[in-house]
Structure formats: C-alpha cells, structure tokens
Protein backbone atom coordinates (compact mmCIF):
# COMPACT_ATOMS: atom_id res chain seq x y z
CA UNK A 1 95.48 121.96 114.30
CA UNK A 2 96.06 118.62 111.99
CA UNK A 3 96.78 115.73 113.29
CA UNK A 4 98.54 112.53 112.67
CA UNK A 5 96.50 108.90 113.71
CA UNK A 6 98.70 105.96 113.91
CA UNK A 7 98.27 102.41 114.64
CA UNK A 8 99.71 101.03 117.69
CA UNK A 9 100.90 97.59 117.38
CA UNK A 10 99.13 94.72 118.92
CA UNK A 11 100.65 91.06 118.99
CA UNK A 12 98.78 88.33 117.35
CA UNK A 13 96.86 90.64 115.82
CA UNK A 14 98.27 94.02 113.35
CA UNK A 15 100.81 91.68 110.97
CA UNK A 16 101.35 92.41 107.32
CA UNK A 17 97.76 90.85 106.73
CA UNK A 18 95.43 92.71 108.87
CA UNK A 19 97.63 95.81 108.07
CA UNK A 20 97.43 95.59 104.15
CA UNK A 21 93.51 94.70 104.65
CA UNK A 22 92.37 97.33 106.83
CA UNK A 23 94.22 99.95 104.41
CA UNK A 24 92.32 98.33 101.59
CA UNK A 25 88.51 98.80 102.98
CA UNK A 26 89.22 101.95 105.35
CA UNK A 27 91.85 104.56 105.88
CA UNK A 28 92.62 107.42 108.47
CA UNK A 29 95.83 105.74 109.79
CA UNK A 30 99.23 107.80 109.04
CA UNK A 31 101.82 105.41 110.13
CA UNK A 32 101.47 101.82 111.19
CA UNK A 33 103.66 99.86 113.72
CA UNK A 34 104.47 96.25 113.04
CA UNK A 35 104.58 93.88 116.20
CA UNK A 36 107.45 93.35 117.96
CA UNK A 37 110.81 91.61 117.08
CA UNK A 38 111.90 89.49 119.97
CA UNK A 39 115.18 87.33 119.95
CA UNK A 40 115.80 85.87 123.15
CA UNK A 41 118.83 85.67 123.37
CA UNK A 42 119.50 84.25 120.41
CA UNK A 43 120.98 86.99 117.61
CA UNK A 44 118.48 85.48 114.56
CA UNK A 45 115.31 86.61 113.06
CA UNK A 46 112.24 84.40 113.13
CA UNK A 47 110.69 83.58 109.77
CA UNK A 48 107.52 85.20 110.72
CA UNK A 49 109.20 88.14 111.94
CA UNK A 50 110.99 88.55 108.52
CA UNK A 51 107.28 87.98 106.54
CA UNK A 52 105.98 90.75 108.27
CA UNK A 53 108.25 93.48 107.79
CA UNK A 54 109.43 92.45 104.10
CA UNK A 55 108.61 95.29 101.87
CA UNK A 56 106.79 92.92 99.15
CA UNK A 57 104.19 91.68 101.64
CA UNK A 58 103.25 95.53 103.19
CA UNK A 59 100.90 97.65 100.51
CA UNK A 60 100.74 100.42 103.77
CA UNK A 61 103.01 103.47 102.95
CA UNK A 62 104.34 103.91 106.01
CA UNK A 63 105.84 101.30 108.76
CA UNK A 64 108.11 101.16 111.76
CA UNK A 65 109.43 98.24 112.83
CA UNK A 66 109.34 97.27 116.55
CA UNK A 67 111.96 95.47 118.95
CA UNK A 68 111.35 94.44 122.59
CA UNK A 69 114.68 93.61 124.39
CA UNK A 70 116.54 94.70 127.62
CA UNK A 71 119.81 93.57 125.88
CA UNK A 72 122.09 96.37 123.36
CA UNK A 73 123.67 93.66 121.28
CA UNK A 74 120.34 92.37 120.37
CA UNK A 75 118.92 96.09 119.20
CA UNK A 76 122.23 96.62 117.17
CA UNK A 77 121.43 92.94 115.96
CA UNK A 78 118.07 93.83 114.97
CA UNK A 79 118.77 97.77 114.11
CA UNK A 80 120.86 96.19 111.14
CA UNK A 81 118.34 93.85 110.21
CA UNK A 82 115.63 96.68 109.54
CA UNK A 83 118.02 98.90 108.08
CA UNK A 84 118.79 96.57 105.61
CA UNK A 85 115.50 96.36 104.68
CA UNK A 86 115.06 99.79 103.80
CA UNK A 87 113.65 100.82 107.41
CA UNK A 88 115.20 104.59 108.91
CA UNK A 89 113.37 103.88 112.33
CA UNK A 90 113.22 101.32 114.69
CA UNK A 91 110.53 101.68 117.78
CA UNK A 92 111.42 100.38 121.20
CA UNK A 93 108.88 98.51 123.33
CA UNK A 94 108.83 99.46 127.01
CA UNK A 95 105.47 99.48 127.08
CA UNK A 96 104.26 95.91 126.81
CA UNK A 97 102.38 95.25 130.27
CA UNK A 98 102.15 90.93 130.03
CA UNK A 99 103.71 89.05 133.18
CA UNK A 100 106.19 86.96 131.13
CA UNK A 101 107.59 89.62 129.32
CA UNK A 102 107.60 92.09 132.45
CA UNK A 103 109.14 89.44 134.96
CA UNK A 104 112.05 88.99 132.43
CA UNK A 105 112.87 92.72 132.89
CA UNK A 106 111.14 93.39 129.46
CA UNK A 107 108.28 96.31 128.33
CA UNK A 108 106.65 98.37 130.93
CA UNK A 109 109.09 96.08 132.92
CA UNK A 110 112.11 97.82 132.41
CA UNK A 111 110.95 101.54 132.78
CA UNK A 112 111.82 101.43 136.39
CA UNK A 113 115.91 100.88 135.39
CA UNK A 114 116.66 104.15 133.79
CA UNK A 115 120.43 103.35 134.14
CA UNK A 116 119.93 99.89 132.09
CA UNK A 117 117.74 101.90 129.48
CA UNK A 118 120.76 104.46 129.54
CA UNK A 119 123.49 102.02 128.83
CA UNK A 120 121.47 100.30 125.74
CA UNK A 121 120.76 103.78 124.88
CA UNK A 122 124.13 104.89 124.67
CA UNK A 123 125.46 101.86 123.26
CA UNK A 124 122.88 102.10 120.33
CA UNK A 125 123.54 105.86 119.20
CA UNK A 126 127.20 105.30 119.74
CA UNK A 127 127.50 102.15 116.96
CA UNK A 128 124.02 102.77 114.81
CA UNK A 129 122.73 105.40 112.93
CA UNK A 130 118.96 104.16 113.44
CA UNK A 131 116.76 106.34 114.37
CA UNK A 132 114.55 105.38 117.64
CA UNK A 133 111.55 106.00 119.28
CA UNK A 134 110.08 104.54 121.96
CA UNK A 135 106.41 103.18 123.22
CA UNK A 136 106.04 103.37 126.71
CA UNK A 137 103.60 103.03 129.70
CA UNK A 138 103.65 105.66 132.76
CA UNK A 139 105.71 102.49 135.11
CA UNK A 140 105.01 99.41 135.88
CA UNK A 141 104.16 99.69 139.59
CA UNK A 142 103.43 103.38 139.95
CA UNK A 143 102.90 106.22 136.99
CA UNK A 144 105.94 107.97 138.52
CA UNK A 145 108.24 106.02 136.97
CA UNK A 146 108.67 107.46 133.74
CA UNK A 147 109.52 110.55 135.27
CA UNK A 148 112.87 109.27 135.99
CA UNK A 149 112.98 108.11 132.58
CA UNK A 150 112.91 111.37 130.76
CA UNK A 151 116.16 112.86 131.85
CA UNK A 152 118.04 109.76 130.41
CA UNK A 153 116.01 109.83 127.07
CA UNK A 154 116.99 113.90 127.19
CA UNK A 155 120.52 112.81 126.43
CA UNK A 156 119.54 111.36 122.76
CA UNK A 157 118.34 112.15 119.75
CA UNK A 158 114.86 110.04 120.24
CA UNK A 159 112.40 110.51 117.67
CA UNK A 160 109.45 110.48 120.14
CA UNK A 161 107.85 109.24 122.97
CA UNK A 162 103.90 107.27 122.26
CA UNK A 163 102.79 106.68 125.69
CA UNK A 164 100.11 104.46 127.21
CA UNK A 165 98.14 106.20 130.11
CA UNK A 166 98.34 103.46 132.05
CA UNK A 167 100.89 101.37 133.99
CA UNK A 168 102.07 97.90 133.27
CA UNK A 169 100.07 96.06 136.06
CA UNK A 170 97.24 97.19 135.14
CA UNK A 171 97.34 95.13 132.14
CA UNK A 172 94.02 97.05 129.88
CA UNK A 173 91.82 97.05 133.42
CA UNK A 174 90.69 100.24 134.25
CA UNK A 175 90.74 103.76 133.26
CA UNK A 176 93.68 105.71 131.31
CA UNK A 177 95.35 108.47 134.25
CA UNK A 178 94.79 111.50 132.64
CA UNK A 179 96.26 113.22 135.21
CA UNK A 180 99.70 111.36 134.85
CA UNK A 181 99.64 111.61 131.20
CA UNK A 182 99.89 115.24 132.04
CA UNK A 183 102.43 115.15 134.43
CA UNK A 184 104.40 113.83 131.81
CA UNK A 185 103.90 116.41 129.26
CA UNK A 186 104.94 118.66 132.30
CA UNK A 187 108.19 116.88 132.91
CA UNK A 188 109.71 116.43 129.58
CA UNK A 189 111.14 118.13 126.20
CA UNK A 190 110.45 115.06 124.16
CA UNK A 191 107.67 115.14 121.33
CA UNK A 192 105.15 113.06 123.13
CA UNK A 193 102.51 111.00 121.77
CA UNK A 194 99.07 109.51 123.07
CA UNK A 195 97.70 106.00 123.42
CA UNK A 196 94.76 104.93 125.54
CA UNK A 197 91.55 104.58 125.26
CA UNK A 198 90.75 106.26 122.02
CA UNK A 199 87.30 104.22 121.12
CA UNK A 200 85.35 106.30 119.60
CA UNK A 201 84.81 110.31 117.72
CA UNK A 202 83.77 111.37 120.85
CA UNK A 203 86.36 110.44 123.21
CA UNK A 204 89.09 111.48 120.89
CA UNK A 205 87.85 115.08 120.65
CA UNK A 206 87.64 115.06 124.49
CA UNK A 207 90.96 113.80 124.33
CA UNK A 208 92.25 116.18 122.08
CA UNK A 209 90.49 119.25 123.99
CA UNK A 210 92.45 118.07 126.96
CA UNK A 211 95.99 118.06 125.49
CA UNK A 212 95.99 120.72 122.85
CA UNK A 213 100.02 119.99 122.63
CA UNK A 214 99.44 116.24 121.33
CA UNK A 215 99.28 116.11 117.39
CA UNK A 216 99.94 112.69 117.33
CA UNK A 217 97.09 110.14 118.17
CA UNK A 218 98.09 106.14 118.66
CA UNK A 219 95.16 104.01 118.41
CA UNK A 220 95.55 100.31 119.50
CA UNK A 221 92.61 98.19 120.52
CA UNK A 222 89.71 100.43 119.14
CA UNK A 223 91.21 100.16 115.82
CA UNK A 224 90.57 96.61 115.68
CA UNK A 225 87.40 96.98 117.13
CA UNK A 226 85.92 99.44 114.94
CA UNK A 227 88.32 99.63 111.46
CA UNK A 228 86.07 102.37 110.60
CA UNK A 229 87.00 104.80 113.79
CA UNK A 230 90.62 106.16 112.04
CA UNK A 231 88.68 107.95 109.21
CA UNK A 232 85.97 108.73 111.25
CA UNK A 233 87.96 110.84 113.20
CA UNK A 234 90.11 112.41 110.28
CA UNK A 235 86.46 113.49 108.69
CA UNK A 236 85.18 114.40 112.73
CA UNK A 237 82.04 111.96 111.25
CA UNK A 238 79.88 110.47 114.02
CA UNK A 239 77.82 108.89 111.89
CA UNK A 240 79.22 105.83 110.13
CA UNK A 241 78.71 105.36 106.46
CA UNK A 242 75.48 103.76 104.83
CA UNK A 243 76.87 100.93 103.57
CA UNK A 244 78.68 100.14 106.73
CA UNK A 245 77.52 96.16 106.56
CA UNK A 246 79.31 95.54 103.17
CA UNK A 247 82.55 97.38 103.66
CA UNK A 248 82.44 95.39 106.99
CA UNK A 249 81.97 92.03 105.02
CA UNK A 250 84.55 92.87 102.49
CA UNK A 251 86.67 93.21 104.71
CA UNK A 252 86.11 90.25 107.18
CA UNK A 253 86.44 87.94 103.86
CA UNK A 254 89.31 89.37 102.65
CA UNK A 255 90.85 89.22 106.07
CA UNK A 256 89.48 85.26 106.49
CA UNK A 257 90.57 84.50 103.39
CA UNK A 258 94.27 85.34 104.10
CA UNK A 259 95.04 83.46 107.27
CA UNK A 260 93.07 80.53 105.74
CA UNK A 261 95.70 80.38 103.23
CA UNK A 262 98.32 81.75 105.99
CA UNK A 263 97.34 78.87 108.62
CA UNK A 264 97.32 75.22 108.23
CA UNK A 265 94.10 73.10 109.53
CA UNK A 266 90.54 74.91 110.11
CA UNK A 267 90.74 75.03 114.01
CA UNK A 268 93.80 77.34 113.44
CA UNK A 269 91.86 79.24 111.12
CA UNK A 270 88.85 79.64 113.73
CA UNK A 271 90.47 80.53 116.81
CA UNK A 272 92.34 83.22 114.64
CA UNK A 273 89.16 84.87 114.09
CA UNK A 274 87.70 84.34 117.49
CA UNK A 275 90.02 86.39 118.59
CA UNK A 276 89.64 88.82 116.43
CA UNK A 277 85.60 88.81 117.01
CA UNK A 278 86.66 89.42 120.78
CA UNK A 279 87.03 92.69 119.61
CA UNK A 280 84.76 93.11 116.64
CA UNK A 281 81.47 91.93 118.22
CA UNK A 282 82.03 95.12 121.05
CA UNK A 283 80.84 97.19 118.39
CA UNK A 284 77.95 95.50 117.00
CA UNK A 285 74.27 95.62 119.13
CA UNK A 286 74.51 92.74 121.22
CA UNK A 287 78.37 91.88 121.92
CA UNK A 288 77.50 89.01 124.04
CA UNK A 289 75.03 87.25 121.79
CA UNK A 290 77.57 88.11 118.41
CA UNK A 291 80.46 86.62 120.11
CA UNK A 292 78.56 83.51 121.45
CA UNK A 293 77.52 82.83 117.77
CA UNK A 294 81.59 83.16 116.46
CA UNK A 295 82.47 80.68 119.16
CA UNK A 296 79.51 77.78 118.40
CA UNK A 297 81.04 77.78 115.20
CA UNK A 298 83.06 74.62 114.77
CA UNK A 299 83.27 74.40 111.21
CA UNK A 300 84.53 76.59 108.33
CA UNK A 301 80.88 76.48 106.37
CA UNK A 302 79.27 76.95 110.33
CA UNK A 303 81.61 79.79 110.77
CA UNK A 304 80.77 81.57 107.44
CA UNK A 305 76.73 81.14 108.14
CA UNK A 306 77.26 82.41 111.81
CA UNK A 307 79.06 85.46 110.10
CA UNK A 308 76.23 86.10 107.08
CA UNK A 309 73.73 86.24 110.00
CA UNK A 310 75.77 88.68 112.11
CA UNK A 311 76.12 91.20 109.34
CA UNK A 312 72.63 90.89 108.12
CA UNK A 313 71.72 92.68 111.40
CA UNK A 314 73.65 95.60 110.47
C-alpha cells in the first residue's frame, strides 16, 4: 500500500526556512505543516506569522497552515486570513501538550471540552467554507478523552484526524500508547493519521505492520533529527547514502546562513542552532560529546570550526 509522509509542525523550529532547506538537500515529505497561528485575543496577524505562510517565501509544494485557539471568532479571523492567501485548509491544534498553552484551555488542553470544540466547530462550518483538520493528542489527563471527542467531530465534514500517541502531560516523556492509538481507530469513522515516535526505517515499518489502515505517516521530532529519515523510508533504505557528511553540511550552511541573515546579533544566531543541534547531535556517534562541542562555541568563527570537526567524523 503507498503511503503519504508528512511533516508535523514543531514551534521554533519547521518555519518557511528550515522547510524550504530541508526540501532542497532531502525529500520524502508529502505535505508540510507550518507552526501555529496564535492571536490572543487580539484579531491581528503577527509579522512573523505572515513571513511564514506567504507564498513567495515557501519553495515546498504543499502547506497547511495551523491555528491554535479555544475561541470561534479568532478561527473565522484567521480562516480568512489563509484563505486569502491562497490556502483551502486550515489545521487545528489540540494537540500541543506545553503548560502555558494547556492551562489557558488551549492544545491537548481543550480535548477534554467536546461541547466547547462543538460550538467552535459549528460556528466555523456554519460562516466558512475552509476546510479543517485537526492534530490531536489521545487527552490531556487520560487517553480516553478523545473518545468523547469523535462523536462531535462525526457531525462535520473534517478533513482528518493526525494524532499523537500520547497525552498532553506527558509532554515527549515516555513511550507512544499503542494500545490507545488503537482504540481510537476502533472508535471512529474519521480518516486517522499517525504521529509518534517515528525515528527511524525500522520503527516505521513496525509501525506500519501494526496499523495496516494508516496511509498517512506524521513525522515531527525525528525529522529534525535525522532530515534524511523521510526518503529513507519512501525508498525502505536502511542504509544512508555515501555521501551522507556533505549533504549534511550543505545543508547545515544553507540553514545557518539563513537565520544569520534572519536574526540580528550572533548570540541569537547561536542559540538558534543549539537548539537545533539538540536534536541533530542524537544521530551522530557520540550525542553527548557533539552537543557539548555546539554549546562551547561562543563565537560565529568558534561555532563554524566546532561544526567542520563534527562532520569530519562522519
């Protein structure tokens, strides 16, 4: 059976940059998500928010943008916006597991008030024609949450359902619930899609042995930790490819080089790829001893030698 890949969005992490550069050096992914549009209250889109999703700063050929609200007027408010840039689809966030978005009713949050997520629901399909889909975790407190969930989402024409095999306290600790995930497929109509966990050739096939029904595949945090794993697992390739240190580097220094144009001042620069080396160095030999060399770095030029010797190990 084929199967579609798609990235799941991360914030701080999977805007228009990383997107356009990982496309560029790699492939595999269908359909990328863009982060999250949040307005707090306040019916106007952020600059950055706007730079993301314009259509002249995204090379990828397919993107769906993201809201995360609990409110209806703001996902009218921001259904409009996308639409008027060209977007059909707009994905709803009840999935995000952080404490300050989930104690403001928000994300994984909200999955527990299936009559609030029916009135935004109904409010939305009754004054837009956007289409939605929604990413979602299993609950916040317990994975039977959800299950109350479905029969409201039954009642509208919702694209589909990615969901995270975990629940929202969990944050990323522990292991995906398999056995959850399952009850969900079990308890619902709605064209269901997986995220968890998907980190490696392996896994996925395991994955995909286990739920025959899923022929869509969301990959969130292993995509940034291995770019290469998407096209890996279109080709079913365990092995990754010869040159693996230089298609690495390209990419790194194309990705460098845009957020040191994008951000102002070189400590901005560096903690913007720390971060991303908190996921990068997990693939390399020694994670520990890769990362430690990212963060003695204090200088551009010290940054860009700790980087040459990194990827001279490859």
């Amino acid at each position: 059976m084929s199967f579609t890949l798609l990235s799941s969005p991360l914030q701080g992490f999977t805007d228009f940059r990383f997107r356009n550069t990982f496309n560029k050096y790699f492939g595999g992914i269908d359909t990328f998500y863009a982060p999250y549009i949040r307005l707090n209250g306040k019916l106007e889109i952020k600059p950055g928010y706007e730079r993301d999703l314009l259509p002249k700063n995204n090379s990828v050929t397919d993107l769906i943008p993201q809201i995360m609200t609990n409110d209806a007027e703001e996902f009218l408010f921001v259904s409009k916006y996308v639409q008027s840039l060209g977007y059909k689809e707009l994905n709803w966030n009840l999935g995000c597991p952080y404490p300050m978005v989930t104690k403001r009713g928000m994300g994984s949050g909200l999955i527990c008030e299936s009559t609030k997520i029916d009135n935004i629901l109904y409010k939305v399909h009754q004054e837009s024609d956007i289409i939605v889909s929604m990413k979602m975790r299993m609950g916040y407190d317990t994975p039977l949450e959800i299950l109350d969930v479905f029969p409201v989402l039954d009642k509208y024409p919702i694209k589909n359902v990615a969901i995270h095999a975990r629940i929202g306290k969990q944050l990323y600790r522990g292991g995906v619930d398999l056995d959850s995930f399952q009850k969900c497929l079990d308890n619902t109509t709605q064209k269901i899609y997986y995220n968890g966990d998907i980190t490696s050739v392996e896994k996925f096939n395991e994955l995909k042995n286990r739920f025959p029904s899923i022929d869509h595949w969301m990959i969130g945090r292993g995509l940034i930790a291995d770019p290469f794993l998407p096209q890996m697992i279109k080709d079913n390739n365990l092995s990754y490819p010869e040159n693996k240190g230089e298609v690495f580097g390209k990419f790194h220094d194309t990705l460098f080089n845009e957020y040191e144009t994008a951000l102002s001042g070189q400590s901005h620069v560096l903690i913007k790829m720390l971060h991303f080396w908190e996921y990068f160095s997990t693939t390399f030999s020694n994670p520990q001893k890769t990362l430690k060399k990212i963060k003695k770095a204090k200088s551009i030029p010290a940054y860009e030698g700790a980087v040459r010797e990194i990827l001279d190990q490859i």
